[in-house]
C-alpha atoms as a PDB file:
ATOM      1  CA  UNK A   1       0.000   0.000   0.000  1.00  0.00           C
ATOM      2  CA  UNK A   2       2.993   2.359   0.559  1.00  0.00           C
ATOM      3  CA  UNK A   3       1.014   4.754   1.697  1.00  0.00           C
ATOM      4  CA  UNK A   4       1.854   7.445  -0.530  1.00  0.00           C
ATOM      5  CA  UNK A   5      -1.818   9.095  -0.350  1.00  0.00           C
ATOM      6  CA  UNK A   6      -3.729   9.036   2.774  1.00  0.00           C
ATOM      7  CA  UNK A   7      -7.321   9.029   1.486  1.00  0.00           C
ATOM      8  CA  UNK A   8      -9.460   7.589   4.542  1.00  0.00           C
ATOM      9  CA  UNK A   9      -6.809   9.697   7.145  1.00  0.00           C
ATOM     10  CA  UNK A  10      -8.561  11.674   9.697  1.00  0.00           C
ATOM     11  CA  UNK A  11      -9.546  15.062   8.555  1.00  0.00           C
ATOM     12  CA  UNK A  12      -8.855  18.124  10.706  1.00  0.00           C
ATOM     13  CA  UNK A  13     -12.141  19.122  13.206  1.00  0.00           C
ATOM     14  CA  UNK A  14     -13.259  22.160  11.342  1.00  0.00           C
ATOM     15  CA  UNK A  15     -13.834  19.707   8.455  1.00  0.00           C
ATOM     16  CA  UNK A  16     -15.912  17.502   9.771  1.00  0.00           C
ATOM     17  CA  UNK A  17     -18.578  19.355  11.859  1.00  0.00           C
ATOM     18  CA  UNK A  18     -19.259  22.304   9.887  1.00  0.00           C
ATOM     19  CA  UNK A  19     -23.144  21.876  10.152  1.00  0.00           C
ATOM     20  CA  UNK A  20     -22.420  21.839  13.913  1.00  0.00           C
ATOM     21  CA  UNK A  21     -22.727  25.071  16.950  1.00  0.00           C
ATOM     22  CA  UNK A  22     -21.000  25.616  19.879  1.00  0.00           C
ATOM     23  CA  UNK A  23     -22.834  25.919  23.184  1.00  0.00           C
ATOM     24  CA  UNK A  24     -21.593  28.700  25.342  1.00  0.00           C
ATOM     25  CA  UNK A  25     -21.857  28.170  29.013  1.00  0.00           C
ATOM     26  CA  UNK A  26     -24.405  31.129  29.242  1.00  0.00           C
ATOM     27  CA  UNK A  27     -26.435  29.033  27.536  1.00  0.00           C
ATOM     28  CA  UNK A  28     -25.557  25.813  29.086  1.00  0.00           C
ATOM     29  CA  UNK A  29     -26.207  27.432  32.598  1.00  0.00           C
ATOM     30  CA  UNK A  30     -29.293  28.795  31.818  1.00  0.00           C
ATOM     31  CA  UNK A  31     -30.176  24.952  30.547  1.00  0.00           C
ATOM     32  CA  UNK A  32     -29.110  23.793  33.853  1.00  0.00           C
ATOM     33  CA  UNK A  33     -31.168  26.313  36.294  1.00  0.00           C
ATOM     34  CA  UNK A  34     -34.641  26.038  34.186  1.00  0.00           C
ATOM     35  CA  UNK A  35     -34.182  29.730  32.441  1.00  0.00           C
ATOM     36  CA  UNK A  36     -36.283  30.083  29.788  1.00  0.00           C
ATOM     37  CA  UNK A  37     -34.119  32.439  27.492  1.00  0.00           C
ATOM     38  CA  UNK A  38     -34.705  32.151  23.652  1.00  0.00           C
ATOM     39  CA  UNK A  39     -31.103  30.370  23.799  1.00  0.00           C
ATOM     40  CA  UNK A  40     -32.527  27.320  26.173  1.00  0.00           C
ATOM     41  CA  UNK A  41     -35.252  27.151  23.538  1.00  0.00           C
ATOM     42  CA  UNK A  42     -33.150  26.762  20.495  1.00  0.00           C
ATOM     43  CA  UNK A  43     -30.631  24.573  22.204  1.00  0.00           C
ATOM     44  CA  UNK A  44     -33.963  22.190  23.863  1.00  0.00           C
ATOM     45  CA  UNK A  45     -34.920  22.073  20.378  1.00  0.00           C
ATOM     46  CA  UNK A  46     -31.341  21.082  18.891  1.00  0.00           C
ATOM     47  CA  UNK A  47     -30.842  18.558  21.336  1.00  0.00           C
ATOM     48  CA  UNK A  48     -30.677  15.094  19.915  1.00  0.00           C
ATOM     49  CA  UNK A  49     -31.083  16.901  16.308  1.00  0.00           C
ATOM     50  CA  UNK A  50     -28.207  18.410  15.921  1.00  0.00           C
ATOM     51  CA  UNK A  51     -24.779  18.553  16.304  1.00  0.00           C
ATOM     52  CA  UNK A  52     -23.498  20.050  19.624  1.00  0.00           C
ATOM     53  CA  UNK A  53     -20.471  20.259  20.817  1.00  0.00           C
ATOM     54  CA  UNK A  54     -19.011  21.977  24.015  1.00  0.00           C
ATOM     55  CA  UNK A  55     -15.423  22.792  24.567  1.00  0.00           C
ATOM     56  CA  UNK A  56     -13.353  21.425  27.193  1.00  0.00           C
ATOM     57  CA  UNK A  57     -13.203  25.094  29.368  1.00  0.00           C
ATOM     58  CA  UNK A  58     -16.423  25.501  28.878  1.00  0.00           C
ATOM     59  CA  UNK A  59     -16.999  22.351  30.653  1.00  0.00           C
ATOM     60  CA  UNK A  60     -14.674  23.519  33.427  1.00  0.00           C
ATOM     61  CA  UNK A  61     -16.743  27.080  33.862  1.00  0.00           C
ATOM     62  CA  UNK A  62     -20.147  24.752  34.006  1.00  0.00           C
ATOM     63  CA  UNK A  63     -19.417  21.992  35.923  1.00  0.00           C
ATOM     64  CA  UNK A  64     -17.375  24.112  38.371  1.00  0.00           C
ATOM     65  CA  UNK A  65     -20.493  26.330  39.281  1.00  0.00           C
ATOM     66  CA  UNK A  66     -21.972  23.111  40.368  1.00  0.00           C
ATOM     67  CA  UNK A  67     -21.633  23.466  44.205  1.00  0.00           C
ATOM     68  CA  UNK A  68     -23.915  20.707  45.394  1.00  0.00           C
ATOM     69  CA  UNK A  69     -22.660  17.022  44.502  1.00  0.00           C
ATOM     70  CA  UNK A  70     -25.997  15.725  43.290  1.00  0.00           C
ATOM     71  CA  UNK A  71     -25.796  18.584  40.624  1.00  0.00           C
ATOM     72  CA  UNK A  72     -22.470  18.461  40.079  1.00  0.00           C
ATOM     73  CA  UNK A  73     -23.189  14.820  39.193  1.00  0.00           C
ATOM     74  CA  UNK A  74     -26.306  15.520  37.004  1.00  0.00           C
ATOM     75  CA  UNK A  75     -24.180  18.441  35.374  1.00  0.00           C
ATOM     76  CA  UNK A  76     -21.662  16.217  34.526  1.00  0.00           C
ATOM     77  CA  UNK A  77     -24.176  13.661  32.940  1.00  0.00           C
ATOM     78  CA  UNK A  78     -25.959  15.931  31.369  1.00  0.00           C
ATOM     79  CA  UNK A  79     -22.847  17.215  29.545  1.00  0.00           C
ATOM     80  CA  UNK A  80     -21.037  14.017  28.820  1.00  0.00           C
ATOM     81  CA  UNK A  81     -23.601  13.645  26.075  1.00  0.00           C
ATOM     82  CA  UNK A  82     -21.825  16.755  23.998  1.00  0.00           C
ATOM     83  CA  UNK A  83     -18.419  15.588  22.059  1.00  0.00           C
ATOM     84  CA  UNK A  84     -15.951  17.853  23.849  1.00  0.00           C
ATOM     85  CA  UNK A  85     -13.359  20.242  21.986  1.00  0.00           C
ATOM     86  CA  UNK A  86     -10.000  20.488  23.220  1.00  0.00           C
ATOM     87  CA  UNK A  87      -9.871  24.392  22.777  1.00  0.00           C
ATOM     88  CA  UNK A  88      -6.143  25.358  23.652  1.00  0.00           C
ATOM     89  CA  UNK A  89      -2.948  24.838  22.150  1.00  0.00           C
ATOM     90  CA  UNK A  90       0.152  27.250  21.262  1.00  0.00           C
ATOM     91  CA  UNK A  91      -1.406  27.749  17.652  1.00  0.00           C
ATOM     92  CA  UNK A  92      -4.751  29.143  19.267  1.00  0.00           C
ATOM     93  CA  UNK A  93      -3.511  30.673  21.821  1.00  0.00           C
ATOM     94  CA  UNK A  94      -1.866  32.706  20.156  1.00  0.00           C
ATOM     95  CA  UNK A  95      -4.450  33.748  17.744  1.00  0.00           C
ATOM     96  CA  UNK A  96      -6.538  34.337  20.473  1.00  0.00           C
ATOM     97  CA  UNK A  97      -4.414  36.990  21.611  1.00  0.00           C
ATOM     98  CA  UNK A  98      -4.407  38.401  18.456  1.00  0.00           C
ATOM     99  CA  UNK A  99      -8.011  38.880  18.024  1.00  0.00           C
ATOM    100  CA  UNK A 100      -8.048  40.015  21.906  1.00  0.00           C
ATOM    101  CA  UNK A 101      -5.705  42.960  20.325  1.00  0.00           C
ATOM    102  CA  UNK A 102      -7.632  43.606  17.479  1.00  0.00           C
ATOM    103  CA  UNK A 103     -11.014  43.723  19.190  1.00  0.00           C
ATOM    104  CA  UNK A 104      -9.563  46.309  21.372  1.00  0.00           C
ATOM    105  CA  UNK A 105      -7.730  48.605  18.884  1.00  0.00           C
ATOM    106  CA  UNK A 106     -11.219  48.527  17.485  1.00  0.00           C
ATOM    107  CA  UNK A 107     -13.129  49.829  21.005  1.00  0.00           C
ATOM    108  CA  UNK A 108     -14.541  46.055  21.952  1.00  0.00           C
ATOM    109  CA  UNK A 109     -12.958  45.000  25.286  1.00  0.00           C
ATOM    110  CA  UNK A 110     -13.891  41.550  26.459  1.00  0.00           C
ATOM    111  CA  UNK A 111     -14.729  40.844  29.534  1.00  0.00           C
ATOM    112  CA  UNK A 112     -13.250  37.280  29.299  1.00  0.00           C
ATOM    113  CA  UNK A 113      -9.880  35.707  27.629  1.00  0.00           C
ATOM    114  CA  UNK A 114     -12.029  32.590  27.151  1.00  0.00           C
ATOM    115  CA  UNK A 115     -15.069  34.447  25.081  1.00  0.00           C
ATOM    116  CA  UNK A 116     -12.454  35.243  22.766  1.00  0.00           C
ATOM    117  CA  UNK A 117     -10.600  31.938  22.832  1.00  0.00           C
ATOM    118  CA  UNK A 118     -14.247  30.425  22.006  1.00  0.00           C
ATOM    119  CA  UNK A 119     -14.970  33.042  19.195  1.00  0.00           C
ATOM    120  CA  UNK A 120     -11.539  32.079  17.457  1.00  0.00           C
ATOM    121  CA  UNK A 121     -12.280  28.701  17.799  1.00  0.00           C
ATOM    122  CA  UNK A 122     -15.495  28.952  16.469  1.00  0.00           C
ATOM    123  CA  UNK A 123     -14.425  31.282  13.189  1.00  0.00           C
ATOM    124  CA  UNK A 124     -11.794  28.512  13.146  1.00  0.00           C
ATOM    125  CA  UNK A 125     -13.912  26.049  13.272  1.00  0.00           C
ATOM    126  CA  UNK A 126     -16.598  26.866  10.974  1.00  0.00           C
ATOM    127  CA  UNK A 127     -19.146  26.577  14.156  1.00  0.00           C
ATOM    128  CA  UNK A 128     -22.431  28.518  14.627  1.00  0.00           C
ATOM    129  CA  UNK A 129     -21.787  29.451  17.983  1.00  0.00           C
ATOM    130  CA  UNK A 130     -24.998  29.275  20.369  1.00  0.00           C
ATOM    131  CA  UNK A 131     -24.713  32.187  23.146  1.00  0.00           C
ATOM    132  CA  UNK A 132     -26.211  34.707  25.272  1.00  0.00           C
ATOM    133  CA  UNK A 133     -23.274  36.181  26.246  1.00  0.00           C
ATOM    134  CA  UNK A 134     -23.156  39.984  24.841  1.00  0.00           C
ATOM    135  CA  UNK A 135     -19.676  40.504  23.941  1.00  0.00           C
ATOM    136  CA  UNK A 136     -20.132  37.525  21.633  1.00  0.00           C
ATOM    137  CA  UNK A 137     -22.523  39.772  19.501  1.00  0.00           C
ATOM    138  CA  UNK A 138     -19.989  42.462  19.216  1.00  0.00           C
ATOM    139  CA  UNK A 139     -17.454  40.195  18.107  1.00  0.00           C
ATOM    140  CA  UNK A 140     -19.780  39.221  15.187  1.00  0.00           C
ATOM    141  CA  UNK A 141     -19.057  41.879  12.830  1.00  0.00           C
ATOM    142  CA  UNK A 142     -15.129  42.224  13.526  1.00  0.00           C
ATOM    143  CA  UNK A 143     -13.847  38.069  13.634  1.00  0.00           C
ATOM    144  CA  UNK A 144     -16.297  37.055  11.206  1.00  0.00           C
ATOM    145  CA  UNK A 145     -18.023  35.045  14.267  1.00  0.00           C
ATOM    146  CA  UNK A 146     -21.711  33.188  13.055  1.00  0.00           C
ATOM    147  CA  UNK A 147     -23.493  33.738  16.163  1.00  0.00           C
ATOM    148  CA  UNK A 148     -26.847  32.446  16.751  1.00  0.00           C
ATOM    149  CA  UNK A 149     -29.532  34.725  17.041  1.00  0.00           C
ATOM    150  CA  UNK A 150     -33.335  34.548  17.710  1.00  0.00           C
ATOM    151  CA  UNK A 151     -36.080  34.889  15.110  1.00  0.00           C
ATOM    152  CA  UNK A 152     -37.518  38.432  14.772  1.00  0.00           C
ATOM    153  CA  UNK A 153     -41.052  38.344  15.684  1.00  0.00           C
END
């Protein structure tokens, strides 16, 4: 076989889920506590429909909100049903920090290093990303982010 082309090798992550979204802990915590936000509604109606996926700090900043053990534990299940994105690395860090930069020189200062790590990820990705957090929305126009927003009534 020689293996001089590698048809069937694994393709890179933004390749294969590109009908998927990302689910922002906003959203996931709202899920959790029973808040009906249009967010819950959409993700309630995704669930076992579409692809979801949740990255692995976002499953930190969930799960670690979780103060009582039963929840924690119902949390946890809960969330174990989402494939889980390693979201880090040198390459994305770095990028990160680069759209951090840029977001500020154009008068958008996050209010977390993780929304932005999740936005690059996200562009990167070729993810809708699913969130109620508001400095998602004005990172829309300036990384190119596809944010999920609800119907106009």
């Amino acid at each position: 076989m020689g293996g001089r082309y590698r048809r069937h090798a694994a393709e890179p992550f933004s390749r294969l889920v590109v009908t998927a979204s990302f689910v922002d802990s906003s959203v996931l915590i709202d899920h959790l506590r029973g808040t009906p936000t249009p967010q819950v509604t959409e993700l309630r109606q995704r669930l076992g429909v579409s692809e979801l996926v949740v990255g692995d700090l976002v499953l930190m900043e969930v799960l670690q909100g979780l103060r009582h053990p039963n929840a924690f534990r119902a949390g946890d299940q809960v969330l174990g049903s989402f494939p889980c994105a390693d979201l880090m690395g040198r390459r994305r860090a770095r990028a990160s920090a680069l759209a951090y930069h840029e977001l500020r020189r154009r008068g958008v200062t996050p209010r977390s290093s993780i929304d932005v790590l999740i936005a690059c990820f996200c562009v990167e990705a070729n993810l809708e990303l699913l969130s109620s957090d508001r400095d998602h929305r004005l990172m829309v126009p300036i990384l190119g982010l596809r944010l999920w927003e609800p119907p106009l009534n």
